[in-house]
PDB file of N, CA and C in Angstrom:
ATOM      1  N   UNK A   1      -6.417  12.609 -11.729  1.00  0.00           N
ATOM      2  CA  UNK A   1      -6.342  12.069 -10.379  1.00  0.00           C
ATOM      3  C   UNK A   1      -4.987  11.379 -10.182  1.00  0.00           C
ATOM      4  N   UNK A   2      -4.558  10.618  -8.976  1.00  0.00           N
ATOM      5  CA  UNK A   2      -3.125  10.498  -8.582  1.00  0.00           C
ATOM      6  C   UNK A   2      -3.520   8.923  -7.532  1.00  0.00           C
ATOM      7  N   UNK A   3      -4.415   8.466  -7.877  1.00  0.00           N
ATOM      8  CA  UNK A   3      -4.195   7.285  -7.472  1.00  0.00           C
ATOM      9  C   UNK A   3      -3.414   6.109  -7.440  1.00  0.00           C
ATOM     10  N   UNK A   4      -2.692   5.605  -7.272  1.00  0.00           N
ATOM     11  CA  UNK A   4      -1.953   4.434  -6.643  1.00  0.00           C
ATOM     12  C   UNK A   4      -2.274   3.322  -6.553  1.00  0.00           C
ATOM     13  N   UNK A   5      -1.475   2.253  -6.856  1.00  0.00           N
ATOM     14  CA  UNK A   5      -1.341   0.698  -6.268  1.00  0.00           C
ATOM     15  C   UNK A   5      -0.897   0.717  -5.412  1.00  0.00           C
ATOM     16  N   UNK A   6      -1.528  -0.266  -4.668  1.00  0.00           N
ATOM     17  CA  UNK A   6      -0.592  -1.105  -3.253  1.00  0.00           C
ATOM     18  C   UNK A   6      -0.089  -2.229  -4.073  1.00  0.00           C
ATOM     19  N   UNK A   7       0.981  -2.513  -3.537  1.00  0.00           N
ATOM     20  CA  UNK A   7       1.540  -3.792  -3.807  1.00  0.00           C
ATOM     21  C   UNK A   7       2.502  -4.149  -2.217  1.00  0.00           C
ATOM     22  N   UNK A   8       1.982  -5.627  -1.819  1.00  0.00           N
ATOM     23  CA  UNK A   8       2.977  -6.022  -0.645  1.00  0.00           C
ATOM     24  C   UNK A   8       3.852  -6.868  -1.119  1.00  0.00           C
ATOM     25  N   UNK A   9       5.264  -6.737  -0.896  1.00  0.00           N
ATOM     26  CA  UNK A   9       6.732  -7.432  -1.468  1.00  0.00           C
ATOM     27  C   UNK A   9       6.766  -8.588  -0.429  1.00  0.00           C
ATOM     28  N   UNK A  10       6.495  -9.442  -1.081  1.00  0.00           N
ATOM     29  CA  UNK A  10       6.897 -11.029  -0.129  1.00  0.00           C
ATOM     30  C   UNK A  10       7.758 -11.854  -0.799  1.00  0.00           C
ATOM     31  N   UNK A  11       8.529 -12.670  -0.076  1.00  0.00           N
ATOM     32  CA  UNK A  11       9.437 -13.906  -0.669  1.00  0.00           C
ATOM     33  C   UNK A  11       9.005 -14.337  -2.279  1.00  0.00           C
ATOM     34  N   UNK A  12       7.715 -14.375  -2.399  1.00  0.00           N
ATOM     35  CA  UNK A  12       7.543 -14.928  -3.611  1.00  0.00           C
ATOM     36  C   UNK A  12       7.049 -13.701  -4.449  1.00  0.00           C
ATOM     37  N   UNK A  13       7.385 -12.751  -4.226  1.00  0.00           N
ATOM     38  CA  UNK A  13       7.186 -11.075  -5.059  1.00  0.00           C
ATOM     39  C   UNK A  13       6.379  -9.893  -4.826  1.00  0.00           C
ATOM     40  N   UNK A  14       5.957  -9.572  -5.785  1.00  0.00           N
ATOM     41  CA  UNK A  14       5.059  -8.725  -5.577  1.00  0.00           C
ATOM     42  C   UNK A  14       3.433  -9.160  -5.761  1.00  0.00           C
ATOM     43  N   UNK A  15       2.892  -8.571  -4.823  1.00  0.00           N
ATOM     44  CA  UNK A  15       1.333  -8.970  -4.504  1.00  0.00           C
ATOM     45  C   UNK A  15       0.450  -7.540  -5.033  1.00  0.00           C
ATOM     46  N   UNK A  16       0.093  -7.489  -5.619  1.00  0.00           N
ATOM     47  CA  UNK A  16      -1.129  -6.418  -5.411  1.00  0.00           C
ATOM     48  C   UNK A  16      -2.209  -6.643  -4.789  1.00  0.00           C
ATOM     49  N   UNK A  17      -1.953  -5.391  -3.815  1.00  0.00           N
ATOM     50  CA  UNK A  17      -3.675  -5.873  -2.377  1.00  0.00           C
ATOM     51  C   UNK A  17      -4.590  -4.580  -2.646  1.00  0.00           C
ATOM     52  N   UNK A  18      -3.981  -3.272  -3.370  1.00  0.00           N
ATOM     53  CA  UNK A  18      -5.647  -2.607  -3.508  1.00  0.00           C
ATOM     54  C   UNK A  18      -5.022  -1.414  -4.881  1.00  0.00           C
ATOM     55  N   UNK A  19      -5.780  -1.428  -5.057  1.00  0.00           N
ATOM     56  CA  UNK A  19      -5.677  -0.548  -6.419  1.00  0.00           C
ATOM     57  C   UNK A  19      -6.484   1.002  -6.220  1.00  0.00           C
ATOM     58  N   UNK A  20      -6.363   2.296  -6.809  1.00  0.00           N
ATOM     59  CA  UNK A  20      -7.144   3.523  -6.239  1.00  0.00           C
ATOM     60  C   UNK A  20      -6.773   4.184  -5.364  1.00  0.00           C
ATOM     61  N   UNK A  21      -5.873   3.795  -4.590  1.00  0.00           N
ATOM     62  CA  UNK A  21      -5.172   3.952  -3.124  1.00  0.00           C
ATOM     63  C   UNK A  21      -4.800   5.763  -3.229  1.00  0.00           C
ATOM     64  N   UNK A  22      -6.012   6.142  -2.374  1.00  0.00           N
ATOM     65  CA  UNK A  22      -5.586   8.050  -2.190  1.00  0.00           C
ATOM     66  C   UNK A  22      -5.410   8.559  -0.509  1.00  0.00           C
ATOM     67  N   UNK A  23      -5.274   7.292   0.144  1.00  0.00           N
ATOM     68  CA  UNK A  23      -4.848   7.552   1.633  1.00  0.00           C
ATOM     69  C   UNK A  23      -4.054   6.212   2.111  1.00  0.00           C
ATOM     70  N   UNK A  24      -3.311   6.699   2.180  1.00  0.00           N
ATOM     71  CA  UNK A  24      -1.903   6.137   3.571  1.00  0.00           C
ATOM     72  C   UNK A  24      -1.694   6.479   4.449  1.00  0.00           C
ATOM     73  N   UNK A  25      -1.987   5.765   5.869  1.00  0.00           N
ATOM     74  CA  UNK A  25      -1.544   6.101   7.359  1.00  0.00           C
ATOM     75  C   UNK A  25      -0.644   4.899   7.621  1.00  0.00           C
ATOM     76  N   UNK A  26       0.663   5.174   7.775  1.00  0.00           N
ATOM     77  CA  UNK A  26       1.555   4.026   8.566  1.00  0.00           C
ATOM     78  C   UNK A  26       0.958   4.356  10.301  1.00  0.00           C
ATOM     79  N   UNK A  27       0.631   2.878  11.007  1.00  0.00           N
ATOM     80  CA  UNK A  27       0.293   2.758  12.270  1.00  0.00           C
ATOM     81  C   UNK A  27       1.335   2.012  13.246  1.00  0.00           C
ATOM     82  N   UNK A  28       0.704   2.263  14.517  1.00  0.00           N
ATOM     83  CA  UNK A  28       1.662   1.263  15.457  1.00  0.00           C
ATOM     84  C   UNK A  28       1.602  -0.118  14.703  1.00  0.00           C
ATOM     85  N   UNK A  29       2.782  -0.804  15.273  1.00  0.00           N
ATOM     86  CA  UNK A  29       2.947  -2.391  15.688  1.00  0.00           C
ATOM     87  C   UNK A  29       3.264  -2.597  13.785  1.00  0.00           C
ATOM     88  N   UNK A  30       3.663  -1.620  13.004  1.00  0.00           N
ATOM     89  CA  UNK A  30       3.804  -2.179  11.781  1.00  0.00           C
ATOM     90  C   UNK A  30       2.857  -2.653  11.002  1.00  0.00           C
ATOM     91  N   UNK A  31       1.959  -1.976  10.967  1.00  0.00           N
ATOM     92  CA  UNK A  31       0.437  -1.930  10.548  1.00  0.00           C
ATOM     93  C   UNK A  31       0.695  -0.023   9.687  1.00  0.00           C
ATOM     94  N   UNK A  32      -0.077  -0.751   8.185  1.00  0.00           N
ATOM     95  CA  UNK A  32      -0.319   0.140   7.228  1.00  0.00           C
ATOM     96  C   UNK A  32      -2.063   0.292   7.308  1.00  0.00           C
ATOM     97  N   UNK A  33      -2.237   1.604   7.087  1.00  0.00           N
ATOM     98  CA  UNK A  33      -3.828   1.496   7.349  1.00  0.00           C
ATOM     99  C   UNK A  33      -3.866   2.552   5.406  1.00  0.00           C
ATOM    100  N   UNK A  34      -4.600   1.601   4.551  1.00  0.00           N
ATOM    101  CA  UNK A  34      -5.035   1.990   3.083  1.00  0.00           C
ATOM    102  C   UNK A  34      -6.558   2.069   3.227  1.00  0.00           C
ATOM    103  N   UNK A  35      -6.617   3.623   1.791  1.00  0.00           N
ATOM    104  CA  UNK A  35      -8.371   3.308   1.919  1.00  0.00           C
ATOM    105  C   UNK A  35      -8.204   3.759   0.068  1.00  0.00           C
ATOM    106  N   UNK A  36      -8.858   3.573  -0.220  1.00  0.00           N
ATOM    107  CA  UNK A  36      -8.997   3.647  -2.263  1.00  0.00           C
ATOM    108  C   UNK A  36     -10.104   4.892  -2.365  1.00  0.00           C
ATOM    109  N   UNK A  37     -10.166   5.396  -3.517  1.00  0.00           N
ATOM    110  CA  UNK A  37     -10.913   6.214  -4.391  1.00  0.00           C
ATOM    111  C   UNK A  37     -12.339   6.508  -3.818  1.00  0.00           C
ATOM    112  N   UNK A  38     -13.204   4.929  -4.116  1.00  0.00           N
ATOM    113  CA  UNK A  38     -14.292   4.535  -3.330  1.00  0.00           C
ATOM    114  C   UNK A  38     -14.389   4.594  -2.120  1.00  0.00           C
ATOM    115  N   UNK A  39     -13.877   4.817  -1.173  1.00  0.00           N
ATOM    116  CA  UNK A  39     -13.925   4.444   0.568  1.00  0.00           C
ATOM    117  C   UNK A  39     -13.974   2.716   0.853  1.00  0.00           C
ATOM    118  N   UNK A  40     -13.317   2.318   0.419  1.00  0.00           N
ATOM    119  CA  UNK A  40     -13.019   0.710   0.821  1.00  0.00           C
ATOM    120  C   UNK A  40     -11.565   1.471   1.571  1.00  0.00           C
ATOM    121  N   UNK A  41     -11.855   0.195   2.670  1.00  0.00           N
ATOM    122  CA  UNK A  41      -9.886   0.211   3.461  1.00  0.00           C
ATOM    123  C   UNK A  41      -9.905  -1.056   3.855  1.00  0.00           C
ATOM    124  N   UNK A  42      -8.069  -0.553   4.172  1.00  0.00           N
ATOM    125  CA  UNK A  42      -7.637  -1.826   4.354  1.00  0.00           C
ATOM    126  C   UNK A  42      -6.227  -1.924   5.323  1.00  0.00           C
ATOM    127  N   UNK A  43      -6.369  -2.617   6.242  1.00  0.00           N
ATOM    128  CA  UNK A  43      -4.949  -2.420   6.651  1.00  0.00           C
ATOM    129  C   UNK A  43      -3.516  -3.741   6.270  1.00  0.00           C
ATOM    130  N   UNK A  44      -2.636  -3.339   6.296  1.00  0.00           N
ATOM    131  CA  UNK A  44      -1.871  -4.601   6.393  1.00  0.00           C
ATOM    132  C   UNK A  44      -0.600  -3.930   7.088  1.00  0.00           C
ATOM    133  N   UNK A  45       0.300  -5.671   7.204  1.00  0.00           N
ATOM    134  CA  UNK A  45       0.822  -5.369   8.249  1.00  0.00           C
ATOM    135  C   UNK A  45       2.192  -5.352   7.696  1.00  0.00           C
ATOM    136  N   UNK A  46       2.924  -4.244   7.637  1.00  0.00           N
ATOM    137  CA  UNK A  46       4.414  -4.200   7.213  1.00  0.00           C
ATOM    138  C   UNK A  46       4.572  -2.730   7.069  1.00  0.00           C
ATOM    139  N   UNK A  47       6.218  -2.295   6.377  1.00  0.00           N
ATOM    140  CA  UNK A  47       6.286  -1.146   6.344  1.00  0.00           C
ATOM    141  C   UNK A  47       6.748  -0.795   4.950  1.00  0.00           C
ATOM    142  N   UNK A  48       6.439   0.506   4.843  1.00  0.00           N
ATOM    143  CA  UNK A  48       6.413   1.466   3.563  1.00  0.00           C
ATOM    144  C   UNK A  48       7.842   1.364   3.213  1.00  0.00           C
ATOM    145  N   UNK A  49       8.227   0.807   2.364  1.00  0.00           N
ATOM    146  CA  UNK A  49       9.877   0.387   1.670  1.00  0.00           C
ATOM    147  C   UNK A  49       9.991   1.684   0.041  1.00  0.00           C
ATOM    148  N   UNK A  50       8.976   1.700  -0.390  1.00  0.00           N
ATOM    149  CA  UNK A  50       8.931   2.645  -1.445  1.00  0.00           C
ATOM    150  C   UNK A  50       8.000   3.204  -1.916  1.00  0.00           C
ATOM    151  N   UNK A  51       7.826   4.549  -2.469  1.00  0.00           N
ATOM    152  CA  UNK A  51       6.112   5.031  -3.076  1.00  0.00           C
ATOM    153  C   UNK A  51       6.988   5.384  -4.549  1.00  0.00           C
ATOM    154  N   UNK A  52       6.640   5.281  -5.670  1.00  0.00           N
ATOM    155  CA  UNK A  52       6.909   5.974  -6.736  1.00  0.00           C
ATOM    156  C   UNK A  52       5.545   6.796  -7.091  1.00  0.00           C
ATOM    157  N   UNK A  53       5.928   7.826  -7.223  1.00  0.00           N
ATOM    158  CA  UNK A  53       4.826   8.444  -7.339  1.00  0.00           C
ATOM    159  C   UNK A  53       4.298   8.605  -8.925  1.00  0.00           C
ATOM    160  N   UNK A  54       5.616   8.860  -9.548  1.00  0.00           N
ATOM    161  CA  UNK A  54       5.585   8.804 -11.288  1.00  0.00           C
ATOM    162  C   UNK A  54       4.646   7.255 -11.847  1.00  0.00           C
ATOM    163  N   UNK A  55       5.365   6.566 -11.276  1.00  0.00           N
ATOM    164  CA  UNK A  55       4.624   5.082 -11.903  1.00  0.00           C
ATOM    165  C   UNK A  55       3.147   4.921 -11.081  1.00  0.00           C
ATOM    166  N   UNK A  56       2.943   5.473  -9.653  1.00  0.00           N
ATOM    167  CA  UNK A  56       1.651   5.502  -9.123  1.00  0.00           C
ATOM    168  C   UNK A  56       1.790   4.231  -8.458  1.00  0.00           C
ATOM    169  N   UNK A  57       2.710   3.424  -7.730  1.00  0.00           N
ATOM    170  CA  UNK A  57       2.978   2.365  -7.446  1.00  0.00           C
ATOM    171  C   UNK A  57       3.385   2.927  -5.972  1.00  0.00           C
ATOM    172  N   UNK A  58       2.564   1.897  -4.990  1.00  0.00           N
ATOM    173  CA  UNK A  58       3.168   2.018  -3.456  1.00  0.00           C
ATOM    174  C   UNK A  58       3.540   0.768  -2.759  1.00  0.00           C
ATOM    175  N   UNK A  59       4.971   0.666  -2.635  1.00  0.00           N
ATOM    176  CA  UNK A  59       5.054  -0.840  -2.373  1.00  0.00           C
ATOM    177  C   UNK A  59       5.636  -0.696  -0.699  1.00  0.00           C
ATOM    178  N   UNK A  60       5.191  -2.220  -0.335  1.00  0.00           N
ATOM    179  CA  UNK A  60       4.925  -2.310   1.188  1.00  0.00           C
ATOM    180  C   UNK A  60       5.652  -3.669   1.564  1.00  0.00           C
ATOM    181  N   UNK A  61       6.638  -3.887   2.360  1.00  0.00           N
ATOM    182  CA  UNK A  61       7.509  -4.950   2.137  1.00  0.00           C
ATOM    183  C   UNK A  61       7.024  -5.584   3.675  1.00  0.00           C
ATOM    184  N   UNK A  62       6.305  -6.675   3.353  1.00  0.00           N
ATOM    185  CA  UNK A  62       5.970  -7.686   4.349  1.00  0.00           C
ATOM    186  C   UNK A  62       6.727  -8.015   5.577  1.00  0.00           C
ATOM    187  N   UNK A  63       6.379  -7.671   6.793  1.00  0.00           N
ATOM    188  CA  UNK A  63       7.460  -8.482   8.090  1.00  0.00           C
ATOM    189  C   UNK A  63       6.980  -9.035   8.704  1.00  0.00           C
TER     190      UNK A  63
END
């Protein structure tokens, strides 16, 4: 499988907000809409700054 971290980049670093992560929709107004493995979601609010796909890491830089 090819699941992913979220992580949101704030002043004081990196946050991890969901782990499993197999859907990403960037939305209006700077709103990320995440859902994991399980069907949990989640949105937050910033934009997609980097995905590594090798490390499985999706980072999301806070505005």
């Amino acid at each position: 499988m090819c699941e992913s971290t979220a992580y949101l980049i704030t002043p004081k670093g990196e946050e991890k907000i969901m782990e499993y992560v197999v859907h990403i929709v960037p939305e209006a107004n700077g709103r990320i809409f995440l859902s994991d493995i399980l069907g949990e979601e989640k949105t937050v609010t910033g934009k997609l700054k980097e995905v590594r796909l090798i490390d499985n890491k999706v980072m999301i830089e806070q505005i």
